[in-house]
PDB file of N, CA and C in Angstrom:
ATOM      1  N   UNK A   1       5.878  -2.574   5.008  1.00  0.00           N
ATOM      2  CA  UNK A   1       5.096  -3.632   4.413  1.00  0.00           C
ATOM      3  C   UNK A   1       4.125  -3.027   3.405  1.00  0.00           C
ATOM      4  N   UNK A   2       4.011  -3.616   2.385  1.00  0.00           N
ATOM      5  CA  UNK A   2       2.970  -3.193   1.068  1.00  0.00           C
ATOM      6  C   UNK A   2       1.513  -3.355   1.921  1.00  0.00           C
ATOM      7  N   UNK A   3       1.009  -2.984   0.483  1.00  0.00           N
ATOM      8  CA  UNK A   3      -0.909  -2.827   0.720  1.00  0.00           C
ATOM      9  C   UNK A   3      -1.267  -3.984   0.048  1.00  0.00           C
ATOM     10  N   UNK A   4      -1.970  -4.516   0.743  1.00  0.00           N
ATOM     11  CA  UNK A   4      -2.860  -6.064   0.407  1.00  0.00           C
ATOM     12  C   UNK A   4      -3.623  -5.354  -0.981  1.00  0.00           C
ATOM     13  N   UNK A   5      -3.497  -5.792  -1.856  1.00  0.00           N
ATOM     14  CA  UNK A   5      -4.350  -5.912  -3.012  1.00  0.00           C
ATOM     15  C   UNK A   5      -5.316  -7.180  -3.432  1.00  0.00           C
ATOM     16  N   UNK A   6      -6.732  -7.036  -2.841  1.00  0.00           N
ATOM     17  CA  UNK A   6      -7.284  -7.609  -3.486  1.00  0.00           C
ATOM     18  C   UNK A   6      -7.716  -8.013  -4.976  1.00  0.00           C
ATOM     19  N   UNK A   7      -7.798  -9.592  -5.415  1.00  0.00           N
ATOM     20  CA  UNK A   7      -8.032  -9.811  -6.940  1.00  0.00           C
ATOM     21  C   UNK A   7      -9.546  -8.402  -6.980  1.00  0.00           C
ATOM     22  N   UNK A   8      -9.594  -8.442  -8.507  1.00  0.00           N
ATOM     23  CA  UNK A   8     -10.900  -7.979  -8.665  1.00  0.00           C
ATOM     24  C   UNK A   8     -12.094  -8.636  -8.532  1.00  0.00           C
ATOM     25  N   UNK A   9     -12.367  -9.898  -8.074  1.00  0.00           N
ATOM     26  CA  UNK A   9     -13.220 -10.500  -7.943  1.00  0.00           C
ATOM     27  C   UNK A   9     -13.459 -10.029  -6.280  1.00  0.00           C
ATOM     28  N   UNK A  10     -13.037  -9.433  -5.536  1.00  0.00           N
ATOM     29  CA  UNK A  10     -13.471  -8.856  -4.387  1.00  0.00           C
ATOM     30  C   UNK A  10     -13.435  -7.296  -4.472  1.00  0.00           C
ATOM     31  N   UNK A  11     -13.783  -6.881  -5.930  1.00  0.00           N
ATOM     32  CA  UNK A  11     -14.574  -5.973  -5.664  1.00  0.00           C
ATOM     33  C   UNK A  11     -13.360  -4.751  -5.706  1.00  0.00           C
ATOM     34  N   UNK A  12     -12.334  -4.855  -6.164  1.00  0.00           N
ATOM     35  CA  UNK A  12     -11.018  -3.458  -6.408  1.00  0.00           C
ATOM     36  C   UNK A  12     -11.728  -2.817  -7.456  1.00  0.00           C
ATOM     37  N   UNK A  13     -11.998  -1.592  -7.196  1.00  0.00           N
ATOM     38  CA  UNK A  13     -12.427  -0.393  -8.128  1.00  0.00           C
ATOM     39  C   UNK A  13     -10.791  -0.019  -8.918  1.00  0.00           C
ATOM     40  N   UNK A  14     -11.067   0.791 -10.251  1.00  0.00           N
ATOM     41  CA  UNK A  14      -9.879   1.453 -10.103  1.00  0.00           C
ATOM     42  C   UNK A  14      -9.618   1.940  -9.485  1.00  0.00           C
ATOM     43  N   UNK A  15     -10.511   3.356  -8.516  1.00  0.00           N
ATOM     44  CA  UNK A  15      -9.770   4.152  -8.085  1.00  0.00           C
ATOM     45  C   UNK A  15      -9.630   4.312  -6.264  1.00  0.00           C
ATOM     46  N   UNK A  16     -10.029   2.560  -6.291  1.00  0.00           N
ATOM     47  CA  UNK A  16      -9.371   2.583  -4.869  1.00  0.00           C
ATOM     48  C   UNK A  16      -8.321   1.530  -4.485  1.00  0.00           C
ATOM     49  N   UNK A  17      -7.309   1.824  -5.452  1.00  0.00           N
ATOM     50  CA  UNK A  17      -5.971   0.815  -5.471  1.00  0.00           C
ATOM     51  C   UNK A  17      -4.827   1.784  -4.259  1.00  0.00           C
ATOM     52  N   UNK A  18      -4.109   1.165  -3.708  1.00  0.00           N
ATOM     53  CA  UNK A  18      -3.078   1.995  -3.301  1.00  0.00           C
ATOM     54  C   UNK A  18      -3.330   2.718  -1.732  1.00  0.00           C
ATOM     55  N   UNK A  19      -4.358   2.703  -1.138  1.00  0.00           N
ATOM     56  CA  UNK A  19      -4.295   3.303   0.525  1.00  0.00           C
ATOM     57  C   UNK A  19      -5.137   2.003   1.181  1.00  0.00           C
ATOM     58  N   UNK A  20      -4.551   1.974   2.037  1.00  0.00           N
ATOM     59  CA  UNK A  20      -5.643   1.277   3.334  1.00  0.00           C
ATOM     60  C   UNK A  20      -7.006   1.755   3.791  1.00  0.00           C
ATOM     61  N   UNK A  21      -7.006   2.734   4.177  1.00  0.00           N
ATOM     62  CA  UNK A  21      -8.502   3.387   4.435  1.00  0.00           C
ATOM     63  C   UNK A  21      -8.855   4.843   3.633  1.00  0.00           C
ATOM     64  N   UNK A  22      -9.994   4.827   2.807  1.00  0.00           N
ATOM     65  CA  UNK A  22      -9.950   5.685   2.008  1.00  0.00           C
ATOM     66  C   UNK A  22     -11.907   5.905   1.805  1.00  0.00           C
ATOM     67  N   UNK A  23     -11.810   6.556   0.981  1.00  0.00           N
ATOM     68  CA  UNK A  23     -13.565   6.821   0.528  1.00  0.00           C
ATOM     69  C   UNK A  23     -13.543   5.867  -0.603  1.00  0.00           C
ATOM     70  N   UNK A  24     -14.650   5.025  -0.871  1.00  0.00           N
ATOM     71  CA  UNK A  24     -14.845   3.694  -1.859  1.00  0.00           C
ATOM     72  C   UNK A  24     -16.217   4.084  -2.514  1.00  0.00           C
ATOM     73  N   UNK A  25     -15.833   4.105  -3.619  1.00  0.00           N
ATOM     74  CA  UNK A  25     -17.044   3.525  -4.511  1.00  0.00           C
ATOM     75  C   UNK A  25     -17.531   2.943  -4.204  1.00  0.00           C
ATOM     76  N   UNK A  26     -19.275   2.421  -3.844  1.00  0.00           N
ATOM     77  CA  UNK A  26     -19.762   1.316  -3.388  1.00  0.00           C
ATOM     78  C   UNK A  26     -19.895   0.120  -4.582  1.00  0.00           C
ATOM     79  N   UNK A  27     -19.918  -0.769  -4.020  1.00  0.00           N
ATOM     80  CA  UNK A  27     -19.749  -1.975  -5.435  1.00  0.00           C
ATOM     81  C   UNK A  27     -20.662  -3.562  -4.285  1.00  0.00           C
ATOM     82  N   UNK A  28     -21.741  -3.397  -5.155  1.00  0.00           N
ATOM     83  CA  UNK A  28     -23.028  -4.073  -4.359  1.00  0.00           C
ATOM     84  C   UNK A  28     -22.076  -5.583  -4.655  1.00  0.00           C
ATOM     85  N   UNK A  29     -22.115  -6.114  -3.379  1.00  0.00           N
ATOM     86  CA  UNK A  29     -21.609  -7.744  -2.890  1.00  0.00           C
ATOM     87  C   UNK A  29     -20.294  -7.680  -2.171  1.00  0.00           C
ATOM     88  N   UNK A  30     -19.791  -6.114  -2.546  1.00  0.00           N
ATOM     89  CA  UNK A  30     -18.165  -6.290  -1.778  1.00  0.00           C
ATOM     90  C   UNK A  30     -18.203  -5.885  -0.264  1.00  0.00           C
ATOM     91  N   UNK A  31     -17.621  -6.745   0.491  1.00  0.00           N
ATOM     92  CA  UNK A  31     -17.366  -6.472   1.762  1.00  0.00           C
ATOM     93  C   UNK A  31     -16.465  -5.365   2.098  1.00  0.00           C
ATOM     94  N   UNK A  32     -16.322  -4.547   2.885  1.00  0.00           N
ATOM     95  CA  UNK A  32     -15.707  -2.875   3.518  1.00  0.00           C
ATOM     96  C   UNK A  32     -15.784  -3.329   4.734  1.00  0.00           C
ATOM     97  N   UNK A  33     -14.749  -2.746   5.901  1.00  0.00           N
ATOM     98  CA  UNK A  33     -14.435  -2.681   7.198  1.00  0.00           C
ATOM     99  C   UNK A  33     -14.208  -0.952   7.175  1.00  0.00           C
ATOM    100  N   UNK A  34     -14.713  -0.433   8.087  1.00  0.00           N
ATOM    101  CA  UNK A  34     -14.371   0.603   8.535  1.00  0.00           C
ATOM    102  C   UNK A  34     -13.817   1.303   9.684  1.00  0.00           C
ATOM    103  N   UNK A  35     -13.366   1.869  10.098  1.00  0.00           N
ATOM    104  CA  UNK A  35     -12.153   2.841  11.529  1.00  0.00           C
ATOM    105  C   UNK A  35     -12.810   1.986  12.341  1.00  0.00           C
ATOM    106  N   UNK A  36     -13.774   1.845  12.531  1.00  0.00           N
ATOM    107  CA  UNK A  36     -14.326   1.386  14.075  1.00  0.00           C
ATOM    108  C   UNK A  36     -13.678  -0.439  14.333  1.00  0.00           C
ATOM    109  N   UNK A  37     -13.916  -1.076  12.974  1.00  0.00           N
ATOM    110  CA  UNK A  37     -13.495  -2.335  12.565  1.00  0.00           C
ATOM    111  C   UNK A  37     -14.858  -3.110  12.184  1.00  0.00           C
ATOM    112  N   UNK A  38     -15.693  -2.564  12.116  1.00  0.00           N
ATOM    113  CA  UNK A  38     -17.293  -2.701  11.912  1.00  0.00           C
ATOM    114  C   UNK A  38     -17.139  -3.477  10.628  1.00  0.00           C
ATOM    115  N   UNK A  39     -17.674  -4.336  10.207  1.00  0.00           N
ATOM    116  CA  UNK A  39     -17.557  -5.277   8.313  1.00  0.00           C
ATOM    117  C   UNK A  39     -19.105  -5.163   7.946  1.00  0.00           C
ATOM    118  N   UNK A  40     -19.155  -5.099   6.625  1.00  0.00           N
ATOM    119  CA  UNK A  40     -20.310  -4.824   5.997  1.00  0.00           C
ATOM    120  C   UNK A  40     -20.860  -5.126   4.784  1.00  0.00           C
ATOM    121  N   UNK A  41     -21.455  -5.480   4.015  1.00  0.00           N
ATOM    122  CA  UNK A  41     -21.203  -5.985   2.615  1.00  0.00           C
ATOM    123  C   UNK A  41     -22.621  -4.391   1.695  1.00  0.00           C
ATOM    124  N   UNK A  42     -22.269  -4.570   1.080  1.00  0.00           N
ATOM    125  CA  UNK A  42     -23.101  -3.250   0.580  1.00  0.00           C
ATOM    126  C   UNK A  42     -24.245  -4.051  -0.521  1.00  0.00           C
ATOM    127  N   UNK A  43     -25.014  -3.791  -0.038  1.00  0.00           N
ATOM    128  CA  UNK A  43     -26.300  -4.692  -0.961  1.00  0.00           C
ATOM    129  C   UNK A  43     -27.342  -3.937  -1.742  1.00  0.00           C
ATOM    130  N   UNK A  44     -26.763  -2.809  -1.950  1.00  0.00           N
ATOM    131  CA  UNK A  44     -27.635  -2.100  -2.830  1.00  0.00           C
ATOM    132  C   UNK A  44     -27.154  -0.363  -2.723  1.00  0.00           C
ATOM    133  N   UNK A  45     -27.354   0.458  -3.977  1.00  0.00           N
ATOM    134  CA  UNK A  45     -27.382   1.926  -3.462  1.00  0.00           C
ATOM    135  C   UNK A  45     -28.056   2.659  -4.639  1.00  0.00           C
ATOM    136  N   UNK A  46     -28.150   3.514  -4.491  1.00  0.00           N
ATOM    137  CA  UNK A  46     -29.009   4.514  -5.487  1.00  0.00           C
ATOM    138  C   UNK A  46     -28.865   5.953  -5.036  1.00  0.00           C
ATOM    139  N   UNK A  47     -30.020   7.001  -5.450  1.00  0.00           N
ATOM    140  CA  UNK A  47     -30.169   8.094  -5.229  1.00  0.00           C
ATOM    141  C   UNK A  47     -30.228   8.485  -3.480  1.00  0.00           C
ATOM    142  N   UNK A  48     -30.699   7.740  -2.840  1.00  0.00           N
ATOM    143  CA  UNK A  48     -31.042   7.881  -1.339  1.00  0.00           C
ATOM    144  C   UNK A  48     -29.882   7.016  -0.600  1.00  0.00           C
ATOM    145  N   UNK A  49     -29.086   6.497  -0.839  1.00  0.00           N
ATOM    146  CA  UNK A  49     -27.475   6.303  -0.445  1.00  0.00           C
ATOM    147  C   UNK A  49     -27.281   4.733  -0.514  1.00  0.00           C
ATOM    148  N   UNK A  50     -26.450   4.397   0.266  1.00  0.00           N
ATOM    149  CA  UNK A  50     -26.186   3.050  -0.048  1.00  0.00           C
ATOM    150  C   UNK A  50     -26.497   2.287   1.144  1.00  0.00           C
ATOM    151  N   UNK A  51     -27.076   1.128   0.782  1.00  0.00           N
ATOM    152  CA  UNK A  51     -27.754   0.551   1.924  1.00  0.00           C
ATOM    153  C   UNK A  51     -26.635  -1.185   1.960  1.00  0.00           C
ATOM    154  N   UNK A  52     -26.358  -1.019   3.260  1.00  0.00           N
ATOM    155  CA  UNK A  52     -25.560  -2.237   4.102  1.00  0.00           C
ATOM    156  C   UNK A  52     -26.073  -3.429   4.864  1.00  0.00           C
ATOM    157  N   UNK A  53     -25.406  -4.435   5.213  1.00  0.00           N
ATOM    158  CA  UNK A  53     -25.786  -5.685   5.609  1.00  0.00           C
ATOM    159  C   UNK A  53     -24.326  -6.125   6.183  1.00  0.00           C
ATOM    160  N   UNK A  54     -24.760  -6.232   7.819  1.00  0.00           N
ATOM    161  CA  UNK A  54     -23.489  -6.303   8.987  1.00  0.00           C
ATOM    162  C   UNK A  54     -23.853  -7.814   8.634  1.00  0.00           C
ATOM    163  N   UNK A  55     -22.894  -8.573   9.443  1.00  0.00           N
ATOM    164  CA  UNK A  55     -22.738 -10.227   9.122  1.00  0.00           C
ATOM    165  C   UNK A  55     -23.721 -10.825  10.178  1.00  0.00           C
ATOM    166  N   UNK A  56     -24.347  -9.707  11.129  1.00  0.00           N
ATOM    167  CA  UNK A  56     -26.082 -10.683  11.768  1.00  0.00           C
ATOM    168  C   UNK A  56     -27.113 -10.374  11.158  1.00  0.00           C
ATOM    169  N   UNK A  57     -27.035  -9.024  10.069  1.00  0.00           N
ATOM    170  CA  UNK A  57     -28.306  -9.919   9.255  1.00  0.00           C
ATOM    171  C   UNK A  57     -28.938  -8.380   9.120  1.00  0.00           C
ATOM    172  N   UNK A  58     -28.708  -7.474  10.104  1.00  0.00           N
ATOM    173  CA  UNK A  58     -29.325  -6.195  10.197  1.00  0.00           C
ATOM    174  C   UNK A  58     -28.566  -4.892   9.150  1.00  0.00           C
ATOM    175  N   UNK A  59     -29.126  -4.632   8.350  1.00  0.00           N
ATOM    176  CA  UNK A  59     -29.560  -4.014   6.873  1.00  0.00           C
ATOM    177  C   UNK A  59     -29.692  -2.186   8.214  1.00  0.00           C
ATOM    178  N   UNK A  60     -28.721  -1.483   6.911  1.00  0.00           N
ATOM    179  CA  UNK A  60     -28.970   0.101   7.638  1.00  0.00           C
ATOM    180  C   UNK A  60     -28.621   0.871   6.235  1.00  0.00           C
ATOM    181  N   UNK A  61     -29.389   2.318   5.788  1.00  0.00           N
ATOM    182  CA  UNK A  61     -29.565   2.865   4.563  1.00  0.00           C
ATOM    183  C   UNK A  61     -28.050   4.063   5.189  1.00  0.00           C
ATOM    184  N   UNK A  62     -27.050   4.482   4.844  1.00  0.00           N
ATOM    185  CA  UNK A  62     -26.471   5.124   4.821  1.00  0.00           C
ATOM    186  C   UNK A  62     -26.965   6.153   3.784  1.00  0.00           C
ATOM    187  N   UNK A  63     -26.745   7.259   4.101  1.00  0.00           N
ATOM    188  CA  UNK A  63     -26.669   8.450   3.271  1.00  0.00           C
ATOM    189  C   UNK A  63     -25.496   8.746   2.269  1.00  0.00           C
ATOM    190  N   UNK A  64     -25.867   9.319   1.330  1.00  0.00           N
ATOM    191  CA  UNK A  64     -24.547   9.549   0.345  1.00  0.00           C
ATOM    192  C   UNK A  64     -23.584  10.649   0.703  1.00  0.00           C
ATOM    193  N   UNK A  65     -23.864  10.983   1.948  1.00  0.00           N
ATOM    194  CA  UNK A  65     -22.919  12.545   2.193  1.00  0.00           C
ATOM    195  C   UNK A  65     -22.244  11.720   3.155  1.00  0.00           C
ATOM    196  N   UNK A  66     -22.551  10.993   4.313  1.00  0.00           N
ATOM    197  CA  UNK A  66     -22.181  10.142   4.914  1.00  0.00           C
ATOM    198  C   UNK A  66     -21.111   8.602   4.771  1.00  0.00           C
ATOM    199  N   UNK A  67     -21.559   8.273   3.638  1.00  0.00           N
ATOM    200  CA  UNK A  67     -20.804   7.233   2.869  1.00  0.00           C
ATOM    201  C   UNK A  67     -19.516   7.885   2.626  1.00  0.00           C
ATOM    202  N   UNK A  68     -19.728   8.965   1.364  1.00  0.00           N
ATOM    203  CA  UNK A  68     -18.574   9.843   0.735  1.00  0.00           C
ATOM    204  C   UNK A  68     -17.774   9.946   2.460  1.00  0.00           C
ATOM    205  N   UNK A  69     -18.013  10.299   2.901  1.00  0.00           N
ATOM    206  CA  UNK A  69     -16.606  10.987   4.592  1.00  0.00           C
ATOM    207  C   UNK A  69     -16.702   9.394   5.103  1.00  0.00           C
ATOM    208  N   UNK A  70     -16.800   8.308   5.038  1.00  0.00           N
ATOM    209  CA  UNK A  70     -16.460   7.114   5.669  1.00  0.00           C
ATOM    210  C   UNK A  70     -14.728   7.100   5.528  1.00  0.00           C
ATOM    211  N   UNK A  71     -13.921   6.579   6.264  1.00  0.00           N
ATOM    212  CA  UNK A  71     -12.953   5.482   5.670  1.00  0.00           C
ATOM    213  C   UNK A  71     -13.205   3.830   5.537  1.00  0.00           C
ATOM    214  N   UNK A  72     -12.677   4.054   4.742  1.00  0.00           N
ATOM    215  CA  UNK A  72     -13.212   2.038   4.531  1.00  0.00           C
ATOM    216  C   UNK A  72     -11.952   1.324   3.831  1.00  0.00           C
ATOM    217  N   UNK A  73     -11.675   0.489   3.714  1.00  0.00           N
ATOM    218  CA  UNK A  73     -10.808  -0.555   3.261  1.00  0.00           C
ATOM    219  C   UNK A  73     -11.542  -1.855   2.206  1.00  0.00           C
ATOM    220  N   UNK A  74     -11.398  -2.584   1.696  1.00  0.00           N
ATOM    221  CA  UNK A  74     -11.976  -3.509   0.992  1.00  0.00           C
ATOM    222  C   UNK A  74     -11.624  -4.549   1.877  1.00  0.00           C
ATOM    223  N   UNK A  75     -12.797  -5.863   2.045  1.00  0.00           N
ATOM    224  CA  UNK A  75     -12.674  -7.070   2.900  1.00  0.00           C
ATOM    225  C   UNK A  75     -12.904  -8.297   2.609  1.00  0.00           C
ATOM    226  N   UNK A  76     -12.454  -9.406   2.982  1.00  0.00           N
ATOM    227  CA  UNK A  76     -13.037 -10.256   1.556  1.00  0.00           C
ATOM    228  C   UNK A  76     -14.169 -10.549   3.179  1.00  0.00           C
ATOM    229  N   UNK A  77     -15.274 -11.591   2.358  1.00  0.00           N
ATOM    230  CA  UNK A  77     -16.350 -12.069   2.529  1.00  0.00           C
ATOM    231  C   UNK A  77     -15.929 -12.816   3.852  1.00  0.00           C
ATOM    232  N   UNK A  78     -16.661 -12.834   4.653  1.00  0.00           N
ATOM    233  CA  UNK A  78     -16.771 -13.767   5.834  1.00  0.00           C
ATOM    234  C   UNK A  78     -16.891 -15.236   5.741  1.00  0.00           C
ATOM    235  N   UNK A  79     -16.401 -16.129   6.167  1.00  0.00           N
ATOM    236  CA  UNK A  79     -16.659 -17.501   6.269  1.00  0.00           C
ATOM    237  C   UNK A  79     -17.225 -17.923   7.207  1.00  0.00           C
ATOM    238  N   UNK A  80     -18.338 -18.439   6.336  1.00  0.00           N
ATOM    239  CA  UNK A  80     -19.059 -18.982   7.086  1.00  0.00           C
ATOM    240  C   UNK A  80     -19.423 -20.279   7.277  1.00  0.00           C
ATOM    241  N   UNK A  81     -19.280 -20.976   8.545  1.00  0.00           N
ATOM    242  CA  UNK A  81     -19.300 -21.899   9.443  1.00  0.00           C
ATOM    243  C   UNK A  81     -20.420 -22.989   9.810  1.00  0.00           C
TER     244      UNK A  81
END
């Protein structure tokens, strides 16, 4: 079975076309799932790493050495109810 390709409106970088779980560019509004199955939307990053927002609301600053060794996947947005 192929790899789900998301439109670019959820956030497909170029250079994360083509694997399921991989290291991602962060791209502030796009949702990521990672190994654990954890979902996250990335709401900001800079020099001091990229900072996340789980779907209850609680915000955590990841590090950029930390981010870089993630696997992640692209996710679309949660519906919400």
């Amino acid at each position: 079975m192929g790899v789900a390709r998301y439109p670019p409106a959820f956030g497909n970088n170029d250079d994360d076309k083509g694997t399921d779980m991989q290291n991602i560019h962060p791209k502030i509004g796009q949702w990521y799932k990672d190994i654990t199955g954890k979902s996250f939307e990335v709401i900001s990053y800079g020099t001091a790493g990229v900072i996340i927002e789980y779907h209850d609301g609680q915000a955590e600053l990841i590090e950029q050495n930390k981010w870089d060794s993630l696997q992640l996947e692209n996710k679309h947005p949660p519906v919400i109810q």
